[in-house]
C-alpha atoms as a PDB file:
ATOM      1  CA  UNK A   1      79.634  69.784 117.012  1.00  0.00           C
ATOM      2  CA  UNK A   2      78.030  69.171 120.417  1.00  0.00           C
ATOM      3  CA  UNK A   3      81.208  67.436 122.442  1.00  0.00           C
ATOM      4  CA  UNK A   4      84.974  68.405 121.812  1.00  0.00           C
ATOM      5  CA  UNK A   5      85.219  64.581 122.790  1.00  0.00           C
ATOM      6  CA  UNK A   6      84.782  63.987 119.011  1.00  0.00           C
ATOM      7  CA  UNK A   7      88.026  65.667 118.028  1.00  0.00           C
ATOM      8  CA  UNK A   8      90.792  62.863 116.376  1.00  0.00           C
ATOM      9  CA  UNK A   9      93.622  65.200 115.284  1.00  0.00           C
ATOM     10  CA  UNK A  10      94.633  68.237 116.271  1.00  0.00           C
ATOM     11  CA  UNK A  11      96.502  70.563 113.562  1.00  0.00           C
ATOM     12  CA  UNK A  12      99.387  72.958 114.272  1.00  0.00           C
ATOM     13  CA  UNK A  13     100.734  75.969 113.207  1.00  0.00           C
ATOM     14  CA  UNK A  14     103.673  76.240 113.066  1.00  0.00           C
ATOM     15  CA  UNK A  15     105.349  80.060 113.309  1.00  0.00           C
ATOM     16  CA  UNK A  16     104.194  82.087 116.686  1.00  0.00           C
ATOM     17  CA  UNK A  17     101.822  79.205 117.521  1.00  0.00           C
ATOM     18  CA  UNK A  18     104.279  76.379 118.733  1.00  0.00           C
ATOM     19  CA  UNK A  19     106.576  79.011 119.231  1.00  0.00           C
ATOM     20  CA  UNK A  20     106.226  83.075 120.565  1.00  0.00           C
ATOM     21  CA  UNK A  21     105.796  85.826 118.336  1.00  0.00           C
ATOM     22  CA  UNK A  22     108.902  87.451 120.179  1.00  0.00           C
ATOM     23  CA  UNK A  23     110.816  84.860 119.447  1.00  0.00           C
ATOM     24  CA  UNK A  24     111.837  86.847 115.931  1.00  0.00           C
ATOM     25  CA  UNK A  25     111.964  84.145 113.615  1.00  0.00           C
ATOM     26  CA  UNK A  26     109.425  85.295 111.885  1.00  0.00           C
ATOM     27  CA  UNK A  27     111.404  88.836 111.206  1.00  0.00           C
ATOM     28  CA  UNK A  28     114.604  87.079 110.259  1.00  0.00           C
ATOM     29  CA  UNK A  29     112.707  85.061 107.474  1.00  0.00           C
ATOM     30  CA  UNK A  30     110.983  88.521 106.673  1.00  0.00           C
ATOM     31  CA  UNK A  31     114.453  89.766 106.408  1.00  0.00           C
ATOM     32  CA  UNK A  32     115.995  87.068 104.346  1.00  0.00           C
ATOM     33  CA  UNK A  33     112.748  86.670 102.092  1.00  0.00           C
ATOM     34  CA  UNK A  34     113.237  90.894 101.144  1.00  0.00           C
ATOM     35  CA  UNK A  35     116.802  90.160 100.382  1.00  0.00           C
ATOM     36  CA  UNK A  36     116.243  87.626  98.669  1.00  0.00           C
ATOM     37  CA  UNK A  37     113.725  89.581  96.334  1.00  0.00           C
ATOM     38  CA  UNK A  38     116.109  92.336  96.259  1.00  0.00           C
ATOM     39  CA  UNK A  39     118.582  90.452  94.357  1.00  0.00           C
ATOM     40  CA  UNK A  40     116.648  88.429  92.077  1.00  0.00           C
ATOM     41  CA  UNK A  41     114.158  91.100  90.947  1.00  0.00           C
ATOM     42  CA  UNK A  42     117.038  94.156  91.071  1.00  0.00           C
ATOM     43  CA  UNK A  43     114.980  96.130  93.348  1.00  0.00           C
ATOM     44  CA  UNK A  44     115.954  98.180  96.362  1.00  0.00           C
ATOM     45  CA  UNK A  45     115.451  96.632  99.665  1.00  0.00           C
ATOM     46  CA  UNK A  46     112.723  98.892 101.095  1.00  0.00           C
ATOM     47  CA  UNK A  47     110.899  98.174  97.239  1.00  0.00           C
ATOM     48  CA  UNK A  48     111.334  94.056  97.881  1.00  0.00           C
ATOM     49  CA  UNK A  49     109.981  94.185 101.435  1.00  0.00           C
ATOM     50  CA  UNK A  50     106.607  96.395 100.083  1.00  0.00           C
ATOM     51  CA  UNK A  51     106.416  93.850  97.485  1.00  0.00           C
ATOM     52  CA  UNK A  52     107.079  90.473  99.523  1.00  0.00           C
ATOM     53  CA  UNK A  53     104.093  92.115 102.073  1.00  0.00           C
ATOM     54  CA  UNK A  54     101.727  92.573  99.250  1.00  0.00           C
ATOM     55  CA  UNK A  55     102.239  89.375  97.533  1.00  0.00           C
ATOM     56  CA  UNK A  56     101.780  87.554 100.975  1.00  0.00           C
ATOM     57  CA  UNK A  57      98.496  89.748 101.395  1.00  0.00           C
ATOM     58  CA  UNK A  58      97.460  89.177  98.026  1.00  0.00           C
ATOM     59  CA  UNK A  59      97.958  85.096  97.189  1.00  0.00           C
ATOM     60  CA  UNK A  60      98.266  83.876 100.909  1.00  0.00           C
ATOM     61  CA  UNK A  61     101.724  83.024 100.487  1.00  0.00           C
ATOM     62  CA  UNK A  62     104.673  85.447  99.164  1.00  0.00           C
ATOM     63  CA  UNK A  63     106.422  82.589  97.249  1.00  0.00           C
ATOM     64  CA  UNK A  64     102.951  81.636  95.521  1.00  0.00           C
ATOM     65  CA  UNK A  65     102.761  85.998  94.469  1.00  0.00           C
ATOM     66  CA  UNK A  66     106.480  85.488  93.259  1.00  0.00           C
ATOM     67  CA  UNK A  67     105.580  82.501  90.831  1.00  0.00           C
ATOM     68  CA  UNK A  68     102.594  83.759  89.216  1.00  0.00           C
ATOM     69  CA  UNK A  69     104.008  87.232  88.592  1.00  0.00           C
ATOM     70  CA  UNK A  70     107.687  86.645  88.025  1.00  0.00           C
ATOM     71  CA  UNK A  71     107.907  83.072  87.423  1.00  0.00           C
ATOM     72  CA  UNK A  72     110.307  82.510  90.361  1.00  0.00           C
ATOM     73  CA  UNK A  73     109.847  78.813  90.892  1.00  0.00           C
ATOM     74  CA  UNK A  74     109.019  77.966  94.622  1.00  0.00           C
ATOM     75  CA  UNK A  75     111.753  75.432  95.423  1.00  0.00           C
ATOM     76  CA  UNK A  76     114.028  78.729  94.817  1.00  0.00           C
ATOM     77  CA  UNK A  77     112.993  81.354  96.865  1.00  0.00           C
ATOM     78  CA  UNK A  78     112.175  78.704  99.539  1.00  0.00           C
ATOM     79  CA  UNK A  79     116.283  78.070  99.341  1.00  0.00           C
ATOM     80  CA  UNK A  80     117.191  81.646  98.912  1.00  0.00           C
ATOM     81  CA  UNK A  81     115.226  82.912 102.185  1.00  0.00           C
ATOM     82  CA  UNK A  82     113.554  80.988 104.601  1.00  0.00           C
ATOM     83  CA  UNK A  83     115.744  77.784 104.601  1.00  0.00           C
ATOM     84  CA  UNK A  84     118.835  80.006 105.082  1.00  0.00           C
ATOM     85  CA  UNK A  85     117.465  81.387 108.657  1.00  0.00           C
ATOM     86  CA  UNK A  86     119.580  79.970 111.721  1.00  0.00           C
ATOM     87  CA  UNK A  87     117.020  78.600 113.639  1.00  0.00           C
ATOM     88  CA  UNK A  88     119.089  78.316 116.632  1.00  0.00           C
ATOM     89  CA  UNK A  89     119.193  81.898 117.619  1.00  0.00           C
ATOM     90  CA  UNK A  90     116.459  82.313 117.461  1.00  0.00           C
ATOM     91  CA  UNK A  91     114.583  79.586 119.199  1.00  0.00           C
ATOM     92  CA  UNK A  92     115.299  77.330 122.323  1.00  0.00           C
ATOM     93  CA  UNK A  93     114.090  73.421 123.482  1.00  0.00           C
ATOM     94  CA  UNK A  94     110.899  74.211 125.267  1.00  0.00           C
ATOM     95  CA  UNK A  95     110.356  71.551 127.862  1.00  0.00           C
ATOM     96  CA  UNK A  96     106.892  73.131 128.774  1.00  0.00           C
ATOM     97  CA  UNK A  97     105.671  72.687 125.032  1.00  0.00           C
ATOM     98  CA  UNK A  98     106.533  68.917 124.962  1.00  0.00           C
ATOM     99  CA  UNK A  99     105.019  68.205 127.684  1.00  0.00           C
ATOM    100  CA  UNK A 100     102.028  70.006 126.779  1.00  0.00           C
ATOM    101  CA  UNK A 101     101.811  68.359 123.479  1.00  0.00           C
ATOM    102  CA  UNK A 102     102.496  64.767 125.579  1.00  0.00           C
ATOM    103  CA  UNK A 103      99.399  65.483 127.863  1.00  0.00           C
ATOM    104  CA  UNK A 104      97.320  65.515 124.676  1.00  0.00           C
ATOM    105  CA  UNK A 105      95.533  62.126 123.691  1.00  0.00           C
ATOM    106  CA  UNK A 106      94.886  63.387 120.137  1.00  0.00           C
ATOM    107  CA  UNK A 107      96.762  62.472 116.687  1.00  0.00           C
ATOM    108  CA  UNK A 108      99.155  65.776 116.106  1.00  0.00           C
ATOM    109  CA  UNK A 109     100.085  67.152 112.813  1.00  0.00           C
ATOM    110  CA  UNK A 110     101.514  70.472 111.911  1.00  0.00           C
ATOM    111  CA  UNK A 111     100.152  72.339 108.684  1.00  0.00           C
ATOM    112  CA  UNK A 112     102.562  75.305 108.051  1.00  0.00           C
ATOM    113  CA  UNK A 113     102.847  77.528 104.726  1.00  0.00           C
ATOM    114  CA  UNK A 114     106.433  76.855 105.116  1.00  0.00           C
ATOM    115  CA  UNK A 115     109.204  74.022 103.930  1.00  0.00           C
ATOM    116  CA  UNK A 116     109.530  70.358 105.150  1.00  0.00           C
ATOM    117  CA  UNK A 117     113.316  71.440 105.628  1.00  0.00           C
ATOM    118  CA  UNK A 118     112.144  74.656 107.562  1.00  0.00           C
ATOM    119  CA  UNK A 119     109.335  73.140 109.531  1.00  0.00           C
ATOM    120  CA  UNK A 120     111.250  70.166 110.553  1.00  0.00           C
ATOM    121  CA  UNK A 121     114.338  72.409 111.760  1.00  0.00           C
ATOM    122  CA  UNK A 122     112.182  74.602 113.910  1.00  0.00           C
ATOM    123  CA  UNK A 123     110.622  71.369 115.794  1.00  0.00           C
ATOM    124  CA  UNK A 124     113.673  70.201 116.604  1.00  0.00           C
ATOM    125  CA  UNK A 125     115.225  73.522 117.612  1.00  0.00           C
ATOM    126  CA  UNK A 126     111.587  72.954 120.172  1.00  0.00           C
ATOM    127  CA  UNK A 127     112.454  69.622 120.763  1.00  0.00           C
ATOM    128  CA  UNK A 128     109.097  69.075 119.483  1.00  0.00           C
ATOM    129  CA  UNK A 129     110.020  66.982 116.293  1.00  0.00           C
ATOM    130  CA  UNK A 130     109.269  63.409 117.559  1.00  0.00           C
ATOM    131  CA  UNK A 131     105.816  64.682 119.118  1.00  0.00           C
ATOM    132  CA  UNK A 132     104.063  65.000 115.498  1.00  0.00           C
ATOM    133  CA  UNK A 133     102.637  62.356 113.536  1.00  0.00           C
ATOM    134  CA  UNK A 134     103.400  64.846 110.292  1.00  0.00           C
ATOM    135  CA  UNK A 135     103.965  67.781 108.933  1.00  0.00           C
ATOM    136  CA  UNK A 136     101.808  68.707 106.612  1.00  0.00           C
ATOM    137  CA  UNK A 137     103.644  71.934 104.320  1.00  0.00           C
ATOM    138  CA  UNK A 138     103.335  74.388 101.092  1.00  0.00           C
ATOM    139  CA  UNK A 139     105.024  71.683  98.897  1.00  0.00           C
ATOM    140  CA  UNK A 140     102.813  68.778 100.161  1.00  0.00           C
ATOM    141  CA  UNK A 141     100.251  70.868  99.001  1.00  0.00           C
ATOM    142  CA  UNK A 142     101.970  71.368  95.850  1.00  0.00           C
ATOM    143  CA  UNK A 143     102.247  75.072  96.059  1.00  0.00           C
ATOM    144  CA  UNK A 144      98.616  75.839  97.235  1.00  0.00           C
ATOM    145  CA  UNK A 145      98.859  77.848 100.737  1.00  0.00           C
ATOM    146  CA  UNK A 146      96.470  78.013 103.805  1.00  0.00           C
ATOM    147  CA  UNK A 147      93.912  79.633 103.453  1.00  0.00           C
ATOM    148  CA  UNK A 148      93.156  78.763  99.961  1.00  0.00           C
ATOM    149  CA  UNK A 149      90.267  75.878 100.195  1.00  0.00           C
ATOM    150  CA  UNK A 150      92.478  73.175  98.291  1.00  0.00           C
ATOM    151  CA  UNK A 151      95.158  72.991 100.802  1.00  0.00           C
ATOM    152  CA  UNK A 152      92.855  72.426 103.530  1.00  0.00           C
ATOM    153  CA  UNK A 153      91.063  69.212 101.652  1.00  0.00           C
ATOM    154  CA  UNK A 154      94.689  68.058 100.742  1.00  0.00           C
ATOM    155  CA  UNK A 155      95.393  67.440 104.539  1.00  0.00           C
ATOM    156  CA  UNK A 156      91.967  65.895 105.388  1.00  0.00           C
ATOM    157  CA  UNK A 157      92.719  63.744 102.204  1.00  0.00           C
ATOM    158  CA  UNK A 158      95.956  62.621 103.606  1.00  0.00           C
ATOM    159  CA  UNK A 159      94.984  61.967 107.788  1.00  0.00           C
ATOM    160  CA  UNK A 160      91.674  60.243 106.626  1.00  0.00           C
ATOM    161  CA  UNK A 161      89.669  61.842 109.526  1.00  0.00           C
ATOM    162  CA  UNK A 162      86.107  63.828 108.791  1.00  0.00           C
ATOM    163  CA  UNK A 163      86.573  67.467 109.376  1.00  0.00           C
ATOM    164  CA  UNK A 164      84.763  67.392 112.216  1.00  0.00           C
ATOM    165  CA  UNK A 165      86.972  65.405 113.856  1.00  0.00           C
ATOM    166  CA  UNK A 166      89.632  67.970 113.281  1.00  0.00           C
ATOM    167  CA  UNK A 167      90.981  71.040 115.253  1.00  0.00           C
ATOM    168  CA  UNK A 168      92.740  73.675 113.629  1.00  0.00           C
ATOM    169  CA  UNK A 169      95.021  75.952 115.788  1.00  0.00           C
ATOM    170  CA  UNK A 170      96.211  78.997 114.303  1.00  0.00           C
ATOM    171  CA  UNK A 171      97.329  82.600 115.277  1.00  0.00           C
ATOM    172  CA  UNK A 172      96.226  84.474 111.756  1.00  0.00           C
ATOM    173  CA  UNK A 173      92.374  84.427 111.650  1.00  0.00           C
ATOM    174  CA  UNK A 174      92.364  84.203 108.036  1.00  0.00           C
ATOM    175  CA  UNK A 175      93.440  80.717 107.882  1.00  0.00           C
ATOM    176  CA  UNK A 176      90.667  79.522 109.705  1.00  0.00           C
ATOM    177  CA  UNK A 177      87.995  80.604 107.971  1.00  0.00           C
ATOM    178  CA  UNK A 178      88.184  78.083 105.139  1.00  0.00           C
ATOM    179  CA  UNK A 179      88.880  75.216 108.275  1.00  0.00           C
ATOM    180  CA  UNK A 180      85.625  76.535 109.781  1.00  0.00           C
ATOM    181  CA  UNK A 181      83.877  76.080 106.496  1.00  0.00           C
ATOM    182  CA  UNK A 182      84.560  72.453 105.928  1.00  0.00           C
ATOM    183  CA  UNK A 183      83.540  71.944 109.473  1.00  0.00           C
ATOM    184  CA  UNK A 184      87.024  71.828 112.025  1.00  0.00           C
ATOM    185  CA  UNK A 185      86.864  73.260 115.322  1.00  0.00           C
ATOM    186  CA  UNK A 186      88.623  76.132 115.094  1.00  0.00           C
ATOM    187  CA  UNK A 187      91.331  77.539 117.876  1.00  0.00           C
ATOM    188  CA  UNK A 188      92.392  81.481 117.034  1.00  0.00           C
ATOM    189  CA  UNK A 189      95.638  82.053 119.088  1.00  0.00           C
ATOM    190  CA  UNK A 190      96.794  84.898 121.073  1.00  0.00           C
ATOM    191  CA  UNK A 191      94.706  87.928 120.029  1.00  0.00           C
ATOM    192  CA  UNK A 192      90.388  86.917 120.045  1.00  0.00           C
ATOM    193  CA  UNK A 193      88.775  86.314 116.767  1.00  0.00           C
ATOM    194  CA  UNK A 194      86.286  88.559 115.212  1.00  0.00           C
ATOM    195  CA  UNK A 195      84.484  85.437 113.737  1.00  0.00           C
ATOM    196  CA  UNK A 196      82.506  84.336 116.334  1.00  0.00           C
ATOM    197  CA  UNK A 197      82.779  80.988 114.795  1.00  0.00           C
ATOM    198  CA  UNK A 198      86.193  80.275 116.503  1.00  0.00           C
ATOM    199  CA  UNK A 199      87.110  79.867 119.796  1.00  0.00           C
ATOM    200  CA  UNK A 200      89.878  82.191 121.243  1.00  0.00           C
ATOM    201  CA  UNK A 201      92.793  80.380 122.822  1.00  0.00           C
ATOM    202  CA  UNK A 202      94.571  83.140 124.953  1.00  0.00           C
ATOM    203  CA  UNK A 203      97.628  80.500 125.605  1.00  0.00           C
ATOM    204  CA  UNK A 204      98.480  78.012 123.920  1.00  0.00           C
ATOM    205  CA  UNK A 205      99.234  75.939 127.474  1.00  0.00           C
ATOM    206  CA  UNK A 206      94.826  76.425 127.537  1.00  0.00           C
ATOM    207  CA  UNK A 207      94.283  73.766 124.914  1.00  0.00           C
ATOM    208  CA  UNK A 208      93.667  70.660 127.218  1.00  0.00           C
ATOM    209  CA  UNK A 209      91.214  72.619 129.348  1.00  0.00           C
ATOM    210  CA  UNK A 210      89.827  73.899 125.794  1.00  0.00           C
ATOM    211  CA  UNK A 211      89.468  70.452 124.451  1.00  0.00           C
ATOM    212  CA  UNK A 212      88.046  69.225 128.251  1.00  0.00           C
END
């Protein structure tokens, strides 16, 4: 792509990219998710957290691992962990990032491996919520998480905008590897990518001077 002019729609992570990683959110869901596993599968809690960390590694998405080996269905862990998390003490209104996100002139969409309930609580624990067009999640994609190829083309399906047109920002490199593929600028937050196909974004406050 030879002008970041181009770009239409700009895609979101959600966890530690609208948000920082020392918030803890993510290590309360982590918590909730392991006890949750605990008590459905019987297992001891150090036994449910090795497991929910290998089935995340292994299928891209821990409630994905727990339906194709145990049969959980998804709606249920998602109610059983990361629904239950109180948002609110975890996370603040973050003036800085809606203003950000109101300096940008591009279309803005989240695309999170988590809930529509979950996502849409943590933007408005941002006061963020109003700022997105959508919010694009693992049940809109019927199951199928980032970075598996499908979920990707499910989104592009649904904003009707060439990939090219698209920017992807995310802080785990993996998930932008299949965005890169099908041709999306992609942004790796916080730590510099190894694929020299993506461009680092040290801050997420750098993406208008990114995008020029």
């Amino acid at each position: 792509m030879s002008s970041h002019e181009t770009i239409e729609v700009i895609l979101f992570d959600l966890d530690n990219t609208l948000y920082p990683p020392q918030a803890g959110l993510i290590e309360a869901g982590d918590r909730l998710i392991a006890g949750f596993i605990a008590d459905r599968l019987d297992l001891a809690l150090e036994e449910a957290d090795r497991l929910r960390v290998r089935l995340w590694l292994q299928y891209g998405a821990t409630a994905r691992g727990l339906q194709v080996e145990h049969g959980i269905p998804q709606r249920e862990y998602f109610a059983g962990s990361i629904e239950r998390v109180p948002i609110e003490e975890y996370i603040r209104p973050d003036p800085d990032l809606a203003a950000l996100l109101r300096s940008l002139p591009h279309r803005r969409c989240v695309f999170t491996n988590s809930t529509e309930r979950y996502a849409h609580r943590v933007l408005r624990g941002l006061g963020v919520d109003e700022l997105f067009e959508g919010v694009y999640h693992i049940e809109f994609t019927g199951g199928c998480p980032k970075p598996e190829a499908e979920s990707y083309r499910a989104v592009l399906d649904e904003i009707g905008v060439p990939p090219q047109r698209v920017a992807l920002v995310d802080d785990t490199e993996a998930n932008l590897g299949p965005a890169a593929d099908l041709g999306m600028l992609t942004l790796k937050l916080h730590d510099p990518p190894e694929d020299p196909r993506h461009r680092y974004l040290e801050d997420l406050h750098d993406l208008p001077e990114l995008l020029g």
